[in-house]
Protein backbone atom coordinates (compact mmCIF):
# COMPACT_ATOMS: atom_id res chain seq x y z
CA UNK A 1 6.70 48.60 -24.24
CA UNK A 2 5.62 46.28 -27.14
CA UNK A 3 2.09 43.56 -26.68
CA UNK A 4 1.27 41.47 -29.44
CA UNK A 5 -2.10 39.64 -28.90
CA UNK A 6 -2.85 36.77 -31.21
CA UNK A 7 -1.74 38.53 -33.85
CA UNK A 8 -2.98 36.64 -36.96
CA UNK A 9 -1.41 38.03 -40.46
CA UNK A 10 -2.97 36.36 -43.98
CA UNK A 11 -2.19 37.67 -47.42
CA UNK A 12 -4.40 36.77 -50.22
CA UNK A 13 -5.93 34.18 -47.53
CA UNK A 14 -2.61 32.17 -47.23
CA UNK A 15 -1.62 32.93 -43.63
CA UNK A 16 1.75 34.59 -42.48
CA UNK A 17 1.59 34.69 -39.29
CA UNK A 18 -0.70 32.46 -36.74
CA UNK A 19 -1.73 33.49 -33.09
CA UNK A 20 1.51 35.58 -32.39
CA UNK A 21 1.91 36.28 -28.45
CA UNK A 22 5.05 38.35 -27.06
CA UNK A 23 5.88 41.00 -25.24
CA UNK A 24 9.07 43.14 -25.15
CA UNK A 25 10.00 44.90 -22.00
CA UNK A 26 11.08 48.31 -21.91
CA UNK A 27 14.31 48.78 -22.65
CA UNK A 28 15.61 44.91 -23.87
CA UNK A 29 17.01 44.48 -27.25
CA UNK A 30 14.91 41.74 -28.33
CA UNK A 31 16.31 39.35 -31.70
CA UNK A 32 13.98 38.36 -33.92
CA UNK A 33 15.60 35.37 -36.02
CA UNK A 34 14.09 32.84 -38.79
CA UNK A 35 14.56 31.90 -42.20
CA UNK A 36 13.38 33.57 -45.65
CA UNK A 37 10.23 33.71 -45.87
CA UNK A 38 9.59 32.75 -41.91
CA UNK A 39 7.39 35.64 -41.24
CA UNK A 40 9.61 37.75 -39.09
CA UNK A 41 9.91 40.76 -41.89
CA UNK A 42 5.97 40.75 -41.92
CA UNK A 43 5.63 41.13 -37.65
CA UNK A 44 8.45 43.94 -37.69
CA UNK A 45 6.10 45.80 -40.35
CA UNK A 46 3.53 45.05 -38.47
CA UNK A 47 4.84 46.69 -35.32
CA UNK A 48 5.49 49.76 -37.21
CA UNK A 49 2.26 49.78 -38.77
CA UNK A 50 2.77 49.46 -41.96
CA UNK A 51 0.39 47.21 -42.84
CA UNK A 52 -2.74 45.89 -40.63
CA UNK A 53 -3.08 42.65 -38.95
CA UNK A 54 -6.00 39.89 -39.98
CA UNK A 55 -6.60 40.04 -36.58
CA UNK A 56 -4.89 40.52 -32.99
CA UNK A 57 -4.11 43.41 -30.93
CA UNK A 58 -0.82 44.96 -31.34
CA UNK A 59 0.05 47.48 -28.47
CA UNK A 60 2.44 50.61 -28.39
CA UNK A 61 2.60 51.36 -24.79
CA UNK A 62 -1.09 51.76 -23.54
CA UNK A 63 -2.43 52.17 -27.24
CA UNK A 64 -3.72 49.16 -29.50
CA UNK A 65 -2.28 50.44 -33.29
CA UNK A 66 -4.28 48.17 -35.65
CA UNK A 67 -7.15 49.41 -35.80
CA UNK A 68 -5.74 53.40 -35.67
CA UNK A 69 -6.08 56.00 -38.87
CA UNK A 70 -3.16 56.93 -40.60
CA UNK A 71 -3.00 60.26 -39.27
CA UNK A 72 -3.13 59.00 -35.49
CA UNK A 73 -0.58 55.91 -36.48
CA UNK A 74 2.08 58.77 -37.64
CA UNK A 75 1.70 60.27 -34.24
CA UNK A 76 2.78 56.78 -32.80
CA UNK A 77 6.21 56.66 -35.26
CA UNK A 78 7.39 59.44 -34.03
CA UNK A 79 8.27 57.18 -30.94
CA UNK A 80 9.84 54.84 -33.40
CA UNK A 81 13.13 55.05 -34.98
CA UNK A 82 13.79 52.66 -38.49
CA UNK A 83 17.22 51.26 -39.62
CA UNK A 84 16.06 49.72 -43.08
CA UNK A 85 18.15 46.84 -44.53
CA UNK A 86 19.57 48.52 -47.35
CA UNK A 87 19.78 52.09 -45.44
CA UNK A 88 17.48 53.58 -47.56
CA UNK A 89 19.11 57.24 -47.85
CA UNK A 90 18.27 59.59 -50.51
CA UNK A 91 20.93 59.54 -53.02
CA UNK A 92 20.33 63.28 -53.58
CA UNK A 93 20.69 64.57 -50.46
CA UNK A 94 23.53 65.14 -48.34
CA UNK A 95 24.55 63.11 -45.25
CA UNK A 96 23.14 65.93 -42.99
CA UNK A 97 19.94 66.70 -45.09
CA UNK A 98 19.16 62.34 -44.84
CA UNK A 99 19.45 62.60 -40.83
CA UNK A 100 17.88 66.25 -40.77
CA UNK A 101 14.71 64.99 -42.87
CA UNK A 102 12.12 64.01 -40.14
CA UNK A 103 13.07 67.17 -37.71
CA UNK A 104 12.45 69.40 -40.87
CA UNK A 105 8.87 67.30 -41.58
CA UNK A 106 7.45 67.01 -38.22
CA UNK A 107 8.69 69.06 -36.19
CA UNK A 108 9.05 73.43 -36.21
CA UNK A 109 12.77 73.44 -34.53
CA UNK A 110 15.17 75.87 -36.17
CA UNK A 111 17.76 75.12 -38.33
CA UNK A 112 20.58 76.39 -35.81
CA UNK A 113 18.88 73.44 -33.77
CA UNK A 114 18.64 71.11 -36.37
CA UNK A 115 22.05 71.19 -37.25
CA UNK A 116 22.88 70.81 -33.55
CA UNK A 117 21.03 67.37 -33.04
CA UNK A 118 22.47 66.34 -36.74
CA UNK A 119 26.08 66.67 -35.45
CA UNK A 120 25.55 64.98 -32.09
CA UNK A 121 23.84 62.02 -33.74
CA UNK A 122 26.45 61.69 -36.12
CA UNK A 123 29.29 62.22 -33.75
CA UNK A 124 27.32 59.06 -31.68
CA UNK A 125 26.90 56.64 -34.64
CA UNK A 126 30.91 57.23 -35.28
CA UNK A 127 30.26 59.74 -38.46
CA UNK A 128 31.53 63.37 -36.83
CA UNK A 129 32.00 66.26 -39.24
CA UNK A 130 30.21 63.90 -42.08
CA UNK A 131 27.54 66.56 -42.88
CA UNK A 132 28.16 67.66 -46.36
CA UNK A 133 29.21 63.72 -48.03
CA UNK A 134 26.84 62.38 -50.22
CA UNK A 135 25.57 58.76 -49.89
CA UNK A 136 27.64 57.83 -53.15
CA UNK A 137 30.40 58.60 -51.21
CA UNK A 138 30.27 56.14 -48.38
CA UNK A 139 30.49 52.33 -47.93
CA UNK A 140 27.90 50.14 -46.72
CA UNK A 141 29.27 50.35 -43.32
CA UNK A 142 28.97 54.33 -43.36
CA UNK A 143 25.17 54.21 -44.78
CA UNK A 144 23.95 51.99 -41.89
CA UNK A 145 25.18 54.12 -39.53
CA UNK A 146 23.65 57.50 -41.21
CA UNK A 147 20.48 55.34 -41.32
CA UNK A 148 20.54 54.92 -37.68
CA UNK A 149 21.67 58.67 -36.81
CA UNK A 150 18.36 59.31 -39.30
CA UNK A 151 16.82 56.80 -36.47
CA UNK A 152 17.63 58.63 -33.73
CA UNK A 153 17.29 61.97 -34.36
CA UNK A 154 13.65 62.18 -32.78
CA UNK A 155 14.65 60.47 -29.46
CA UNK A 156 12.61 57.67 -30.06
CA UNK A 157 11.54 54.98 -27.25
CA UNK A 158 11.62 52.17 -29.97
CA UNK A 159 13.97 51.55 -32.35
CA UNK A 160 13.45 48.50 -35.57
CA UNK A 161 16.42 46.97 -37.29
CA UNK A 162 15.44 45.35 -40.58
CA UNK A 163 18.44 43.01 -41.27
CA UNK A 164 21.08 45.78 -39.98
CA UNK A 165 23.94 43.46 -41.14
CA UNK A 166 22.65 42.56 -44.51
CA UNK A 167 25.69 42.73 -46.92
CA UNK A 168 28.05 43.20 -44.87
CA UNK A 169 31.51 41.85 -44.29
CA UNK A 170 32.53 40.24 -40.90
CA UNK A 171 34.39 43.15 -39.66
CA UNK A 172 31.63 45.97 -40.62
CA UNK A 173 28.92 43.25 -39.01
CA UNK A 174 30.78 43.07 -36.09
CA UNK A 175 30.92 47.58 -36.02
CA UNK A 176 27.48 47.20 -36.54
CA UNK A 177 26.78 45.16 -33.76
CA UNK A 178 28.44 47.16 -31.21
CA UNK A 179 26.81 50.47 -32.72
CA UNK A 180 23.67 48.64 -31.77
CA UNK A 181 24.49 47.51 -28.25
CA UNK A 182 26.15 51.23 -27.66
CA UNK A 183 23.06 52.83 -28.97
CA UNK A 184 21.05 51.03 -26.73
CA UNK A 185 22.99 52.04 -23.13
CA UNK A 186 23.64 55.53 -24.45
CA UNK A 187 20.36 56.55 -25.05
CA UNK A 188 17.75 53.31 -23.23
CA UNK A 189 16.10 52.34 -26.42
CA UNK A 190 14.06 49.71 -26.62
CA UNK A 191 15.62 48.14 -29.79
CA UNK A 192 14.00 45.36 -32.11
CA UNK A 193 16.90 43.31 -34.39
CA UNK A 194 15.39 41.07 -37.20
CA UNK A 195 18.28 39.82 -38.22
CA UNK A 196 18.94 35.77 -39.89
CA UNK A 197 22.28 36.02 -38.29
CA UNK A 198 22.32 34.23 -35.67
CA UNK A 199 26.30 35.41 -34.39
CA UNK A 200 24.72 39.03 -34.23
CA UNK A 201 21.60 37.70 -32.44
CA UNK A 202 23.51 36.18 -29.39
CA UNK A 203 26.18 39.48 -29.39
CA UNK A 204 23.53 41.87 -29.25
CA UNK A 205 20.44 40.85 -28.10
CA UNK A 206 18.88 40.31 -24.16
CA UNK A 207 16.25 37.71 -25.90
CA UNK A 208 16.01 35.79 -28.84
CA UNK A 209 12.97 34.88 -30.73
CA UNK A 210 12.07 32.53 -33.30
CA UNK A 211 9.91 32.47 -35.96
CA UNK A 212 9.23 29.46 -38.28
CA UNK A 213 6.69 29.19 -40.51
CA UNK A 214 4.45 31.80 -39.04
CA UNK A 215 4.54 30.67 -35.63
CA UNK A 216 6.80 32.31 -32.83
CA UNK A 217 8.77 28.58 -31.87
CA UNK A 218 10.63 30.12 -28.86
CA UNK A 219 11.51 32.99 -26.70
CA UNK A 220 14.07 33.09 -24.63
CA UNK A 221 17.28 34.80 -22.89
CA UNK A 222 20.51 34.29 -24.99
CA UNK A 223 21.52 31.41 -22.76
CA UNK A 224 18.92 29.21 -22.61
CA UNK A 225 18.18 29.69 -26.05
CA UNK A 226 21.13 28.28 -26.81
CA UNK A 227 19.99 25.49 -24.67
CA UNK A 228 16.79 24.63 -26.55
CA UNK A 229 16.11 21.14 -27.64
CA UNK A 230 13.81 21.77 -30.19
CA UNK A 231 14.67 20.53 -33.58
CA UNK A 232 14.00 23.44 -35.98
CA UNK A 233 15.70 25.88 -32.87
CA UNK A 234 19.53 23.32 -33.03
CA UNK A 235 18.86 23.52 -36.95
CA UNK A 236 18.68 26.93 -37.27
CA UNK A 237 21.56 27.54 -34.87
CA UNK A 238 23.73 24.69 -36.87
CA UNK A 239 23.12 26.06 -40.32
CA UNK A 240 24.62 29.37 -38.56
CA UNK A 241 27.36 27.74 -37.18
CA UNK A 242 27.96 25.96 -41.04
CA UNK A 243 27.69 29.20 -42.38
């Protein structure tokens, strides 16, 4: 689903990310883990195109996306769904007009149909009958999950997770978490978690990979991640444990 060829990332000529290889398979859930400032934010908006690489080749598919216009890299999101970290609803808008938004902008369907898909993505995410709240109205909890009914609206093949437990307590992390590993059998998503939790990382991912100081350090099933010897991999993982 996903290639990334030496993909080299420098801002202001101070590098970010240094001869990234990987390749997710379709339909994995794939963890991307490291600390602030690691680099692992940068490669997730790199994979949606939202900024260019240095250099590399980043594939979607059969297409390379770096060096695509705007116009024909739009065409590519709309096989990508995007759970931001802080959900990233419009405060103005209802909970059915924030998971309506990108049917009504790309696409001609009616609004008979519209409102179909918005009530069986919110029944999925847990949220039935929530059309007509406002964002004010809901916790933290409730705004991730209209952010990913938002995600899934278009059926997309890919879907990102920027830090989908960010500010969350242990019991809504935990929801989360299942959401995502539910999403991902009901509908066979390929999904992509950058997350610095590294609980949520074993729960819901097939692979785990690391990133440390612009490099990708390791890549690996849950289990023999786990089993890694490498000194920055245990530290990580014991910091999580600490924490």
């Amino acid at each position: 689903m996903i290639k990334i060829k030496n993909i080299c990332k420098e801002f202001n000529g101070k590098p970010a990310l240094k001869n990234i290889n990987m390749e997710i398979k379709d339909g994995e859930t794939l963890a991307i883990i490291g600390g602030s400032g690691s680099g692992k934010s940068t490669l997730l908006r790199l994979m949606i195109g939202l900024i260019r690489p240095t250099s590399g080749e980043l594939w979607i598919g059969d297409q390379e996306i770096s060096h695509l216009s705007d116009s024909e890299l739009d065409k590519v999101r709309l096989r990508m769904g995007m759970v931001f970290q802080y959900s990233a609803l419009f405060d103005s808008m209802t909970v059915g007009d924030n998971v309506a938004f990108g049917l009504r902008e790309h696409t001609k369907l009616s609004e008979k149909e519209i409102s179909k898909i918005v009530a069986e993505k919110l029944e999925l995410v847990g949220l039935p009958g929530m059309e007509n709240y406002m964002p004010g109205e809901l916790s933290g909890g409730m705004k991730k999950r209209v952010s990913l009914a938002r995600a899934i609206a278009f059926e997309p093949e890919i879907i990102f997770y920027d830090e989908p437990s960010s500010g969350l307590d242990p019991i809504m992390t935990a929801k989360i978490d299942e959401l995502i590993v539910s999403t991902q059998k009901q509908l066979n998503v390929t999904s992509i978690v950058v997350t610095h939790d590294m609980v949520s990382a074993c729960h819901i991912a097939d692979r785990i990979a690391m990133i440390y100081e612009g490099e990708l350090i390791a890549i690996d099933t849950v289990e023999n991640f786990k089993k890694l010897q490498d000194e920055r991999v245990q530290a990580f993982m014991g910091y999580m444990k600490d924490d």
